[in-house]
Structures are given as structure tokens and as C-alpha cells.
N, C-alpha and C. Protein backbone atom coordinates (compact mmCIF):
# COMPACT_ATOMS: atom_id res chain seq x y z
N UNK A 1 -9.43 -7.12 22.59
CA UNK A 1 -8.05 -7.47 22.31
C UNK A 1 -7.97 -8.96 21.97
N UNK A 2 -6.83 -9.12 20.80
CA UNK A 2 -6.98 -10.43 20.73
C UNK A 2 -5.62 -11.07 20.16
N UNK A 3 -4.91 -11.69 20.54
CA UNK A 3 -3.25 -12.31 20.47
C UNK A 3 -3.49 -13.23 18.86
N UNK A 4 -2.42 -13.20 18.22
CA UNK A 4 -2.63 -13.77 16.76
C UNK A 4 -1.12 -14.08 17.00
N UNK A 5 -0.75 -15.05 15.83
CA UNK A 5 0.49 -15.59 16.06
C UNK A 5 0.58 -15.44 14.36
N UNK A 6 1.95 -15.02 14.09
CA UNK A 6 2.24 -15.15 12.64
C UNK A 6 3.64 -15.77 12.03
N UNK A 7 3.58 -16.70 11.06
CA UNK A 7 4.64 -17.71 10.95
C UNK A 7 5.31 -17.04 9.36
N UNK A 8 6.77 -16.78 9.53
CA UNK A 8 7.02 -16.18 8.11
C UNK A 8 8.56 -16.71 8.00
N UNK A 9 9.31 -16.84 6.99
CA UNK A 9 10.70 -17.22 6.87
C UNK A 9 11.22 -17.84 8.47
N UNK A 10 10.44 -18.93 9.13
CA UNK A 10 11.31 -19.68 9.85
C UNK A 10 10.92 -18.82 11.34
N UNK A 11 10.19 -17.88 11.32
CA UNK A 11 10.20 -17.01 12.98
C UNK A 11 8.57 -17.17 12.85
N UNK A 12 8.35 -16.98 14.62
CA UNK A 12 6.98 -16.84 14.75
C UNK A 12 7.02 -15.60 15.72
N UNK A 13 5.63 -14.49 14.85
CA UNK A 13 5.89 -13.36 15.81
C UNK A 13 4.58 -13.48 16.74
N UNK A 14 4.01 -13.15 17.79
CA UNK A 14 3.40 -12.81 18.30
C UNK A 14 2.88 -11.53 18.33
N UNK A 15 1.58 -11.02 18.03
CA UNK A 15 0.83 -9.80 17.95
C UNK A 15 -0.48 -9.60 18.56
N UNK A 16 -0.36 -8.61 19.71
CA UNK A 16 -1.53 -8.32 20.38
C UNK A 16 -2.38 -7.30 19.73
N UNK A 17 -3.63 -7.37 19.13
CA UNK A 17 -4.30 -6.52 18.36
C UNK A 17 -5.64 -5.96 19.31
N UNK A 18 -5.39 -4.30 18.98
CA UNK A 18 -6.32 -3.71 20.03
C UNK A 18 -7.12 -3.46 18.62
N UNK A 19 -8.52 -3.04 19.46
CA UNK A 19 -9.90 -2.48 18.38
C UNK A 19 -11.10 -2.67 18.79
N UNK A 20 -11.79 -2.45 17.92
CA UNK A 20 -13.15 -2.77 17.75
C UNK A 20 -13.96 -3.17 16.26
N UNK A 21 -15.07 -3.62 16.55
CA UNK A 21 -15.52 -4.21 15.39
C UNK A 21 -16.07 -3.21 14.18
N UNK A 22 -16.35 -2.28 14.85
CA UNK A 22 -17.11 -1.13 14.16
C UNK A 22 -17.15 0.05 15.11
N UNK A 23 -15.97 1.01 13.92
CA UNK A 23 -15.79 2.49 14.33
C UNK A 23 -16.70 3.25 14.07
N UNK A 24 -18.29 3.29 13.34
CA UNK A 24 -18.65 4.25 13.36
C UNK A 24 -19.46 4.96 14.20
N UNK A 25 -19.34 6.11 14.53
CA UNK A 25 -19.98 6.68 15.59
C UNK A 25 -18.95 6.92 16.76
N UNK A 26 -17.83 6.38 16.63
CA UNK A 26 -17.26 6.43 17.76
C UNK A 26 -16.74 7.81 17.52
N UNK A 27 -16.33 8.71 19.05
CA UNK A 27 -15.59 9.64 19.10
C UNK A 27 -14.14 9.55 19.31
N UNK A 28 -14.04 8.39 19.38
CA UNK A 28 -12.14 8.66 19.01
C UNK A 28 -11.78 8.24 17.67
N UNK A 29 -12.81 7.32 16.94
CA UNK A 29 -11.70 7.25 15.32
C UNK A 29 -10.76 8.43 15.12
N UNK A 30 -11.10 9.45 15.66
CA UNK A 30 -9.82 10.38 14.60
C UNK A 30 -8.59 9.92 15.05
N UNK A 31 -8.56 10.13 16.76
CA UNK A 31 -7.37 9.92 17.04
C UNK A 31 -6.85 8.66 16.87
N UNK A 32 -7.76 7.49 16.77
CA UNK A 32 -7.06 6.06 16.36
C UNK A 32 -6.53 5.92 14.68
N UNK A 33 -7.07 6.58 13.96
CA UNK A 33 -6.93 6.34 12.80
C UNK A 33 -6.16 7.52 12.29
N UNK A 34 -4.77 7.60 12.47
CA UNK A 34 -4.39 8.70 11.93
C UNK A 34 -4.03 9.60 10.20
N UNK A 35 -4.57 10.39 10.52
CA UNK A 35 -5.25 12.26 9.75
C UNK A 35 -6.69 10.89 8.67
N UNK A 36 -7.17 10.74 9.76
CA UNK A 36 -8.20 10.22 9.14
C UNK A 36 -9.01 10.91 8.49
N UNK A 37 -9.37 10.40 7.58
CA UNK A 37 -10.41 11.68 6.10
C UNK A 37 -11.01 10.35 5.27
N UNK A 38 -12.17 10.39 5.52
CA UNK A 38 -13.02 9.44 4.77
C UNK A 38 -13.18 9.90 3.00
N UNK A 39 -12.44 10.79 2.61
CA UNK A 39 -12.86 11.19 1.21
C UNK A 39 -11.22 10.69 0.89
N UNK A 40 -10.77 11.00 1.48
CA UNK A 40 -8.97 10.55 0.91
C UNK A 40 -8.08 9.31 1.56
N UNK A 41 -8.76 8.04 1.21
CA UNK A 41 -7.94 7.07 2.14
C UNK A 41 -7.15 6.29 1.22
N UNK A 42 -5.96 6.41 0.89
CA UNK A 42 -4.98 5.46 -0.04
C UNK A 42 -4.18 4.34 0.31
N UNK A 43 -3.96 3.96 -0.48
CA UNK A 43 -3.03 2.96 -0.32
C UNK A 43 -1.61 3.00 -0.29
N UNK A 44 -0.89 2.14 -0.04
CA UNK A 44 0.32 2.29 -0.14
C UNK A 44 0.91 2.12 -1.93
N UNK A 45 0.21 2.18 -2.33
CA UNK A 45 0.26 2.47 -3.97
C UNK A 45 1.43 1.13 -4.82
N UNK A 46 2.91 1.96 -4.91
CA UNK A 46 3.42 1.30 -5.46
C UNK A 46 4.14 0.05 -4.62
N UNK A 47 4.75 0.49 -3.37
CA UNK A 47 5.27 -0.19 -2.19
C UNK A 47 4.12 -1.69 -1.87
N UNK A 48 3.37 -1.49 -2.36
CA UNK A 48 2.19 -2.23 -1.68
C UNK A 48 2.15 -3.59 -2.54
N UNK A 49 2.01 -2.75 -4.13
CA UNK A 49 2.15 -3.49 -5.41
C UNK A 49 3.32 -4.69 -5.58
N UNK A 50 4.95 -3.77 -4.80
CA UNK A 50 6.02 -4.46 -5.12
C UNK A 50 6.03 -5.87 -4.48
N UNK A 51 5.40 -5.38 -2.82
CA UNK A 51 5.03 -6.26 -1.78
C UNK A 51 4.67 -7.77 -2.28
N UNK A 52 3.38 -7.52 -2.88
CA UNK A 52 2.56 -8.68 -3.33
C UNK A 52 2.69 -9.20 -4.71
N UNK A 53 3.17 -8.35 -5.63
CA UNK A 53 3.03 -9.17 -7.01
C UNK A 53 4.41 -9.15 -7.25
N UNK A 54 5.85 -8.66 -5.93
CA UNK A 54 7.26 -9.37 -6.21
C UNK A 54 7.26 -10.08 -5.36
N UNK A 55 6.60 -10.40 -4.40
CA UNK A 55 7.28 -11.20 -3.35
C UNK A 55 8.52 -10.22 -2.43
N UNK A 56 8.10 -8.60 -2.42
CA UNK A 56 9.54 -8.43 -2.03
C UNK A 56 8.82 -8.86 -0.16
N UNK A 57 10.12 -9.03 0.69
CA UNK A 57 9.96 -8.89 1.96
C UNK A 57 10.90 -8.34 3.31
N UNK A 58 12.24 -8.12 2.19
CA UNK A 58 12.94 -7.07 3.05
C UNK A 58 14.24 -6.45 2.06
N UNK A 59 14.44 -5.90 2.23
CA UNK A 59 15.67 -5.05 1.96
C UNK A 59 16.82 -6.06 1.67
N UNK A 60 17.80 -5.95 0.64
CA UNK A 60 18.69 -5.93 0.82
C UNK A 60 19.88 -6.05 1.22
N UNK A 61 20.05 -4.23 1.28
CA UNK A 61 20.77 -3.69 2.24
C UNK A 61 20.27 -2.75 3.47
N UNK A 62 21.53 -2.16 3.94
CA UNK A 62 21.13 -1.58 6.07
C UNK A 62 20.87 -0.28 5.57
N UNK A 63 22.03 0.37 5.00
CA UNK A 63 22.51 1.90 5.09
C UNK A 63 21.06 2.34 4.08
N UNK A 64 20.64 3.69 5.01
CA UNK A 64 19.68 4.49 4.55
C UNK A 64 19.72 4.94 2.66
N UNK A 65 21.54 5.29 2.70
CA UNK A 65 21.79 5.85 0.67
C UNK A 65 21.17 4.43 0.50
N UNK A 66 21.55 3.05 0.63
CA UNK A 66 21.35 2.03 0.14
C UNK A 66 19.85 1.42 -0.46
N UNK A 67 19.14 1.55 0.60
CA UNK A 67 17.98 1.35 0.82
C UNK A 67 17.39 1.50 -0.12
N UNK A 68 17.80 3.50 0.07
CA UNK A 68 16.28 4.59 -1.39
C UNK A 68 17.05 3.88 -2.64
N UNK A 69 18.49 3.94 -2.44
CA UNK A 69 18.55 3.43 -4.00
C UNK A 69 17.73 1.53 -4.62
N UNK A 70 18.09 0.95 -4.01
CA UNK A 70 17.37 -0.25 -4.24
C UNK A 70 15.82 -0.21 -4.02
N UNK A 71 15.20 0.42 -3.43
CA UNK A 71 13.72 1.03 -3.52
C UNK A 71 13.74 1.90 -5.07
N UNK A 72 14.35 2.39 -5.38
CA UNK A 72 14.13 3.69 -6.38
C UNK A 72 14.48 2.43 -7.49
N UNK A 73 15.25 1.78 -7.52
CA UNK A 73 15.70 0.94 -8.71
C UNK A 73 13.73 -0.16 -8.81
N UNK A 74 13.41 -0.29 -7.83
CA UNK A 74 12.04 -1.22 -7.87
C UNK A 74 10.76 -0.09 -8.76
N UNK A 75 10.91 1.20 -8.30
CA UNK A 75 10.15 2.06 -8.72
C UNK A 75 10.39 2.10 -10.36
N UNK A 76 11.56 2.40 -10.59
CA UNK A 76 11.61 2.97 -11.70
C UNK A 76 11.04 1.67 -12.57
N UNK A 77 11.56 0.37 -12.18
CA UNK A 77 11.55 -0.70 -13.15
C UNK A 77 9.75 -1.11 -13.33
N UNK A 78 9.13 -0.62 -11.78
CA UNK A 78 7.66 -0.42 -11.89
C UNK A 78 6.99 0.46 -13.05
N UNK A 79 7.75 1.76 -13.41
CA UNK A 79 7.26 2.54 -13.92
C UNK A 79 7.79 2.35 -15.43
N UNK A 80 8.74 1.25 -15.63
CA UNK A 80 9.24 1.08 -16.91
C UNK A 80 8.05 -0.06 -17.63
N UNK A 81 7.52 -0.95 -16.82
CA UNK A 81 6.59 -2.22 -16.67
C UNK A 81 5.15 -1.59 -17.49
N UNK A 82 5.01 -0.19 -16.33
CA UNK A 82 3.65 0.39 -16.63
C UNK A 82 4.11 0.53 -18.13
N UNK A 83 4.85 1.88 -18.17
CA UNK A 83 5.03 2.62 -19.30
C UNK A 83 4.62 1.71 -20.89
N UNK A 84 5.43 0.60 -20.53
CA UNK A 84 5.24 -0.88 -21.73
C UNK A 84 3.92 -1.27 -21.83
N UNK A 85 3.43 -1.57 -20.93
CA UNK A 85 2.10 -1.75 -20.99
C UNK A 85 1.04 -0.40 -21.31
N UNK A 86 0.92 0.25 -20.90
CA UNK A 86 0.35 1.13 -22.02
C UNK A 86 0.55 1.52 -23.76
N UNK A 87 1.88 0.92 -23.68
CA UNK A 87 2.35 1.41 -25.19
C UNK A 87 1.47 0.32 -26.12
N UNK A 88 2.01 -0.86 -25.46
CA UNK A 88 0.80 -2.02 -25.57
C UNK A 88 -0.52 -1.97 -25.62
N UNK A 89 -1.29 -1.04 -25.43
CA UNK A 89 -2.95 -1.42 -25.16
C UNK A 89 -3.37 -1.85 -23.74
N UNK A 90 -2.45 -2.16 -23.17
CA UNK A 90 -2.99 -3.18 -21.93
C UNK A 90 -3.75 -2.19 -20.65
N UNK A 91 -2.77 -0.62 -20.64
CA UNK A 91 -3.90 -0.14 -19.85
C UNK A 91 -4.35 0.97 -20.80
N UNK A 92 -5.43 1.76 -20.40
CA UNK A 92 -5.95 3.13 -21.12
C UNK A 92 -5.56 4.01 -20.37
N UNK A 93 -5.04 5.11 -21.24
CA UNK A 93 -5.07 6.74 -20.74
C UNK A 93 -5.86 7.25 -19.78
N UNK A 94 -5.79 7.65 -18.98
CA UNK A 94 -6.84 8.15 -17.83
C UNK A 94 -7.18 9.66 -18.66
N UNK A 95 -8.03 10.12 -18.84
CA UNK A 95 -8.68 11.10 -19.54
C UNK A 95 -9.54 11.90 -18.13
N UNK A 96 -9.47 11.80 -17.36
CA UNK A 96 -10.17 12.46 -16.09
C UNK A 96 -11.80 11.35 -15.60
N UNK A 97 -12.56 11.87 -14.70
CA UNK A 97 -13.92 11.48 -14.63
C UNK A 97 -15.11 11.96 -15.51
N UNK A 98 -15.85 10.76 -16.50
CA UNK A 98 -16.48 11.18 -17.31
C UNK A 98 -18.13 11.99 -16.39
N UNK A 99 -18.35 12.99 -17.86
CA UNK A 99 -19.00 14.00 -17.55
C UNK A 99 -20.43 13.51 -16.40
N UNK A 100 -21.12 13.51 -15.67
CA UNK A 100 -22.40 13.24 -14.80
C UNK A 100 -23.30 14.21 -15.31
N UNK A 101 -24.45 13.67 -15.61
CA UNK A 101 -25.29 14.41 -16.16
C UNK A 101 -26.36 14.89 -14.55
N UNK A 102 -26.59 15.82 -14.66
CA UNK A 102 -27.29 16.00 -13.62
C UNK A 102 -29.17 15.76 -13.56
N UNK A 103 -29.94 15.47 -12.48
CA UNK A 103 -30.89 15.26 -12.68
C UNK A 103 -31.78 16.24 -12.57
């Protein structure tokens, strides 16, 4: 265990962090790491994206309608961003995983 202190808009939080250095082998990762699956571990995808390359760091607004809508307005404008940029060249078509030749 180990106490970390974190400084953000003017507050300092305090956080006690439980763990270890290295889960493997252990018999509880499952239950610490929850529906843990080493073939399927994602990210927080777009939420994650808005996080770091907007600077977002909180909401808004309180009310739950409020929320999804100002979340859904970040999405869509995410997916308007992508959309441009592909029309552009900037990313490529995902076409699936190319063929593996076997040995």
C-alpha cells in the first residue's frame, strides 16, 4: 500500500493505493481485476480520447437527461472530426487483418 497525493483545479486529493507489483501467477487477479480476459482488454475508447486531447474534466451540467446529452454532443462532434479526416486521407479504411501466411 502506498498514499499518493494529487493536486488538480485548486484541491488536493489524497489516495491510498492497494496492489502489487506483478499479478502474474496470482490466484486472485480475476477477482481484482474485474471480468478480466487477457484477449479483450480495452480502453475507454472515445471518453478517454475526449479526456486528454480536450482537456475535458467535468461536466457541465448535474441532471442525468443533461449529462448524456452534452456527452452525446462530444461524441457526435468526435465522430464528425473522424469522419473529415478520413474524407481527407488522414486515416485509412480498416479493410480487416491482413491475410497470415502459414508456416
Amino acid at each position: 500500500m502506498r498514499t499518493e497525493s494529487r493536486e488538480q483545479d485548486g484541491y488536493t486529493q489524497m489516495i491510498e493505493v492497494y496492489g502489487c507489483a506483478d499479478c502474474s501467477g496470482c490466484e486472485h487477479k480475476v477477482k481484482c481485476l474485474y471480468k478480466y480476459n487477457p484477449k479483450k482488454i480495452r480502453t475507454e475508447g472515445h471518453f478517454g480520447d475526449i479526456k486528454e486531447n480536450e482537456s475535458f474534466r467535468h461536466f457541465s451540467y448535474r441532471s442525468t437527461e443533461k449529462v448524456y446529452k452534452e456527452f452525446m454532443l462530444y461524441a457526435i462532434s468526435g465522430n464528425i472530426n473522424k469522419y473529415h479526416r478520413f474524407l481527407h486521407q488522414e486515416i485509412i479504411k480498416y479493410e480487416g487483418k491482413p491475410e497470415q501466411k502459414t508456416a
